[in-house]
N, C-alpha and C. Protein backbone atom coordinates (compact mmCIF):
# COMPACT_ATOMS: atom_id res chain seq x y z
N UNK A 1 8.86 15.31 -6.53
CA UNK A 1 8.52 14.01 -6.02
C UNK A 1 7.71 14.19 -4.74
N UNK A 2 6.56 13.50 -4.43
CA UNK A 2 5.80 13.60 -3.11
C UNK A 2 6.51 12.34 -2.35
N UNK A 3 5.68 12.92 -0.47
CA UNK A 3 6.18 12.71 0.13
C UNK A 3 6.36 10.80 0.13
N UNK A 4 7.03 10.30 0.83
CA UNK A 4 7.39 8.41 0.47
C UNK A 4 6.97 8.22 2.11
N UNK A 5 6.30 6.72 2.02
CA UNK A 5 5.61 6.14 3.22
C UNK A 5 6.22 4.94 3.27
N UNK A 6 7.36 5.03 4.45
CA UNK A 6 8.09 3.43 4.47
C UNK A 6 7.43 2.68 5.81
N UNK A 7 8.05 1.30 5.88
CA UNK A 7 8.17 0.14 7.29
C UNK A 7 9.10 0.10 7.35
N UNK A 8 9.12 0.36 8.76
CA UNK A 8 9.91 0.11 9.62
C UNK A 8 9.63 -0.21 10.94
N UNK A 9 9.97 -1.48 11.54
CA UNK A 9 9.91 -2.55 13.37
C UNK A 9 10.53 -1.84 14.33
N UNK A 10 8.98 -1.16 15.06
CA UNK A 10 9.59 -0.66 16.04
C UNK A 10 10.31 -1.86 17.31
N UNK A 11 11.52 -1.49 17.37
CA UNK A 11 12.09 -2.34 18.74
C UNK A 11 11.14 -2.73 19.63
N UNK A 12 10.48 -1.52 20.06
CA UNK A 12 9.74 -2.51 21.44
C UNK A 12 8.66 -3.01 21.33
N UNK A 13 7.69 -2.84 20.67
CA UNK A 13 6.54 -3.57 20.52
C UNK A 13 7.13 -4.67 19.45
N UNK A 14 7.72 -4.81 18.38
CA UNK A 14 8.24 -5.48 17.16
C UNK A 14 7.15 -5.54 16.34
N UNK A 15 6.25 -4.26 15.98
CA UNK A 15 5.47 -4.42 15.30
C UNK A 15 5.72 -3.71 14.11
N UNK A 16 5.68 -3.97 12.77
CA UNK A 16 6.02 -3.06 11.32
C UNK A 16 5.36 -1.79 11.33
N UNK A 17 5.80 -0.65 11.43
CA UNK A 17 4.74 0.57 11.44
C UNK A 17 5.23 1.28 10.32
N UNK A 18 4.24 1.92 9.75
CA UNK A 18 4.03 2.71 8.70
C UNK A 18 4.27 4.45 8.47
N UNK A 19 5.76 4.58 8.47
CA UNK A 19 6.29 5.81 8.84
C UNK A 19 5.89 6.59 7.67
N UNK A 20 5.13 8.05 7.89
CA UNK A 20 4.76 8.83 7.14
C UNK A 20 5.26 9.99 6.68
N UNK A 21 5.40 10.59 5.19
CA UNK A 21 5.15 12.03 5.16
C UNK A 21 6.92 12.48 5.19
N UNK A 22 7.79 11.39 4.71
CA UNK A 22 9.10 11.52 4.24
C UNK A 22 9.49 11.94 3.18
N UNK A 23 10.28 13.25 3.17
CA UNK A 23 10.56 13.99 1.66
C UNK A 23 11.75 13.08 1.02
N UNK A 24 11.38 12.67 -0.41
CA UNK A 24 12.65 11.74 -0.89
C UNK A 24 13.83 12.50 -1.08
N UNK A 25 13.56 13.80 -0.92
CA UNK A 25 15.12 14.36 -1.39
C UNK A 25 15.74 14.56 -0.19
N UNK A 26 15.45 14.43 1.26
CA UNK A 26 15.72 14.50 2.53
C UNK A 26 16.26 12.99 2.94
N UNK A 27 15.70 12.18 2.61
CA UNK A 27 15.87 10.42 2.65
C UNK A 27 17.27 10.19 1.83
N UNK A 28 17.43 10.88 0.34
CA UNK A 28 18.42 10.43 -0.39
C UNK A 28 19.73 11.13 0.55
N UNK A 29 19.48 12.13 1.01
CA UNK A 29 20.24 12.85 1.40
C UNK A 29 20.92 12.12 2.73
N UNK A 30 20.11 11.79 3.99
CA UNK A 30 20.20 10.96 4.66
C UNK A 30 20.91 9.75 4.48
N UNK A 31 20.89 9.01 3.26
CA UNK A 31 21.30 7.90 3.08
C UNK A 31 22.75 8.00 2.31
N UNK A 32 23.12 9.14 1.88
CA UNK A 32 24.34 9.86 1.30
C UNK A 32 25.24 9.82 2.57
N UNK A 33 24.52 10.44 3.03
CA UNK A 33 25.70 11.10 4.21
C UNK A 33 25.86 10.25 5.53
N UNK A 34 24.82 9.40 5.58
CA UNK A 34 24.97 8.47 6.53
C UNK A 34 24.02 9.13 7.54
N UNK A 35 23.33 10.05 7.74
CA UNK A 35 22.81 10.65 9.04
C UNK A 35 21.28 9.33 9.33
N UNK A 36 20.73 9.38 10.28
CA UNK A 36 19.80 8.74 10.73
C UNK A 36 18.79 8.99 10.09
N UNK A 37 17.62 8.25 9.62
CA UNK A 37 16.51 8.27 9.50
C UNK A 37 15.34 7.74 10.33
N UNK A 38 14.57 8.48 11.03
CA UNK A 38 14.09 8.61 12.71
C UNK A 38 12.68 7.97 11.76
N UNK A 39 12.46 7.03 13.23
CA UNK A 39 11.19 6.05 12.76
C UNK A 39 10.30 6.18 14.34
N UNK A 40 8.83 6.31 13.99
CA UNK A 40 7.98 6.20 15.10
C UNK A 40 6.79 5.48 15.63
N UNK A 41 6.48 4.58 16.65
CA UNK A 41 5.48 4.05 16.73
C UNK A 41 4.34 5.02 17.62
N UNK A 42 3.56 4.81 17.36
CA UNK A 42 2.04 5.63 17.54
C UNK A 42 1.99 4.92 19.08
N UNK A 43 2.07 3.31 18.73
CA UNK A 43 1.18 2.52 20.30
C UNK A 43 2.07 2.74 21.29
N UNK A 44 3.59 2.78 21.24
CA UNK A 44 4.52 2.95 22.17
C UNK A 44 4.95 4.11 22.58
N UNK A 45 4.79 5.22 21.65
CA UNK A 45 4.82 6.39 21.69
C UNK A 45 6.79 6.27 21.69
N UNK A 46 7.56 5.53 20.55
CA UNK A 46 9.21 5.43 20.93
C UNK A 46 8.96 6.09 19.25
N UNK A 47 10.87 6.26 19.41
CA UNK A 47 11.17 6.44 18.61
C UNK A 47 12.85 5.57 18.52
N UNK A 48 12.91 5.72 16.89
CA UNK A 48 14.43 5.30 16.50
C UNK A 48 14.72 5.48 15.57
N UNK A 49 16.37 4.81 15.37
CA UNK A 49 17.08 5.03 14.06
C UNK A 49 16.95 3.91 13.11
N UNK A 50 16.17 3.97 12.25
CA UNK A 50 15.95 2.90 11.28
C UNK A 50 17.63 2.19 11.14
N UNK A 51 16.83 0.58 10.60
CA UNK A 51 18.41 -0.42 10.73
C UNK A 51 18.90 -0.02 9.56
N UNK A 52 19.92 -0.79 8.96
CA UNK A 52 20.65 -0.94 8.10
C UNK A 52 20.09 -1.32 6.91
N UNK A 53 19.16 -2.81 7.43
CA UNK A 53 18.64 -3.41 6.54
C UNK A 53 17.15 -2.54 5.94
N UNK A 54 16.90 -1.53 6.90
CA UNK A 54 15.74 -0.71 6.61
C UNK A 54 16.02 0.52 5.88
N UNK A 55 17.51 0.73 5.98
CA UNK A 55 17.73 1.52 4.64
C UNK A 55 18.24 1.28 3.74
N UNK A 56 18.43 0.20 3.64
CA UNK A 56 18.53 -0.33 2.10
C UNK A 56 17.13 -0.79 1.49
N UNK A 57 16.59 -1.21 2.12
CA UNK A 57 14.77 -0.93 1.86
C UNK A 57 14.50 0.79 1.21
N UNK A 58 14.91 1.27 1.91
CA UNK A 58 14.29 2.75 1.54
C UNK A 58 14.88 3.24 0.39
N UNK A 59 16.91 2.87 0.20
CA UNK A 59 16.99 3.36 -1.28
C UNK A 59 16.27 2.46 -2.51
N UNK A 60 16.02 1.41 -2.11
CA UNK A 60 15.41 0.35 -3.03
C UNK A 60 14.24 1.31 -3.67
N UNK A 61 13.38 1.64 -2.73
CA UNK A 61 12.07 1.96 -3.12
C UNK A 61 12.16 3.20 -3.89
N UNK A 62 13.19 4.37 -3.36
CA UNK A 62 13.64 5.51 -4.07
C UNK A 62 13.95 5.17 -5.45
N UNK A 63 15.03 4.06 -5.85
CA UNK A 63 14.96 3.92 -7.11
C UNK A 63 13.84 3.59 -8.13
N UNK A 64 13.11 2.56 -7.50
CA UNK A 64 11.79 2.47 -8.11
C UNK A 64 11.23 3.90 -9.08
């Protein structure tokens, strides 16, 4: 499987950014075990832990 390109709102700007270059078998794994899936904005230069509601977005799309 190649790499998966999700959205996710960075907190401080609240703008949707386009997180790149995520291995799905690293994501499923993540979402198994509960560990964080780290999200980044370019303009703010932040980072974070994607929400709740943003990983249930992400297994959504995995099943696809």
């Amino acid at each position: 499987m190649k790499a998966v390109a999700l959205l996710s709102e960075c907190p401080q700007c609240g703008e949707e950014r386009l997180q790149h270059g995520h291995d799905p078998d690293e994501l499923v794994r993540a979402l198994l075990t509960g560990d964080a899936i780290e999200a980044y904005c370019m303009a703010c230069n932040g980072r974070w832990e994607m929400s709740t509601a943003e990983r249930a977005d992400v297994a959504r799309e995995l099943n696809q």
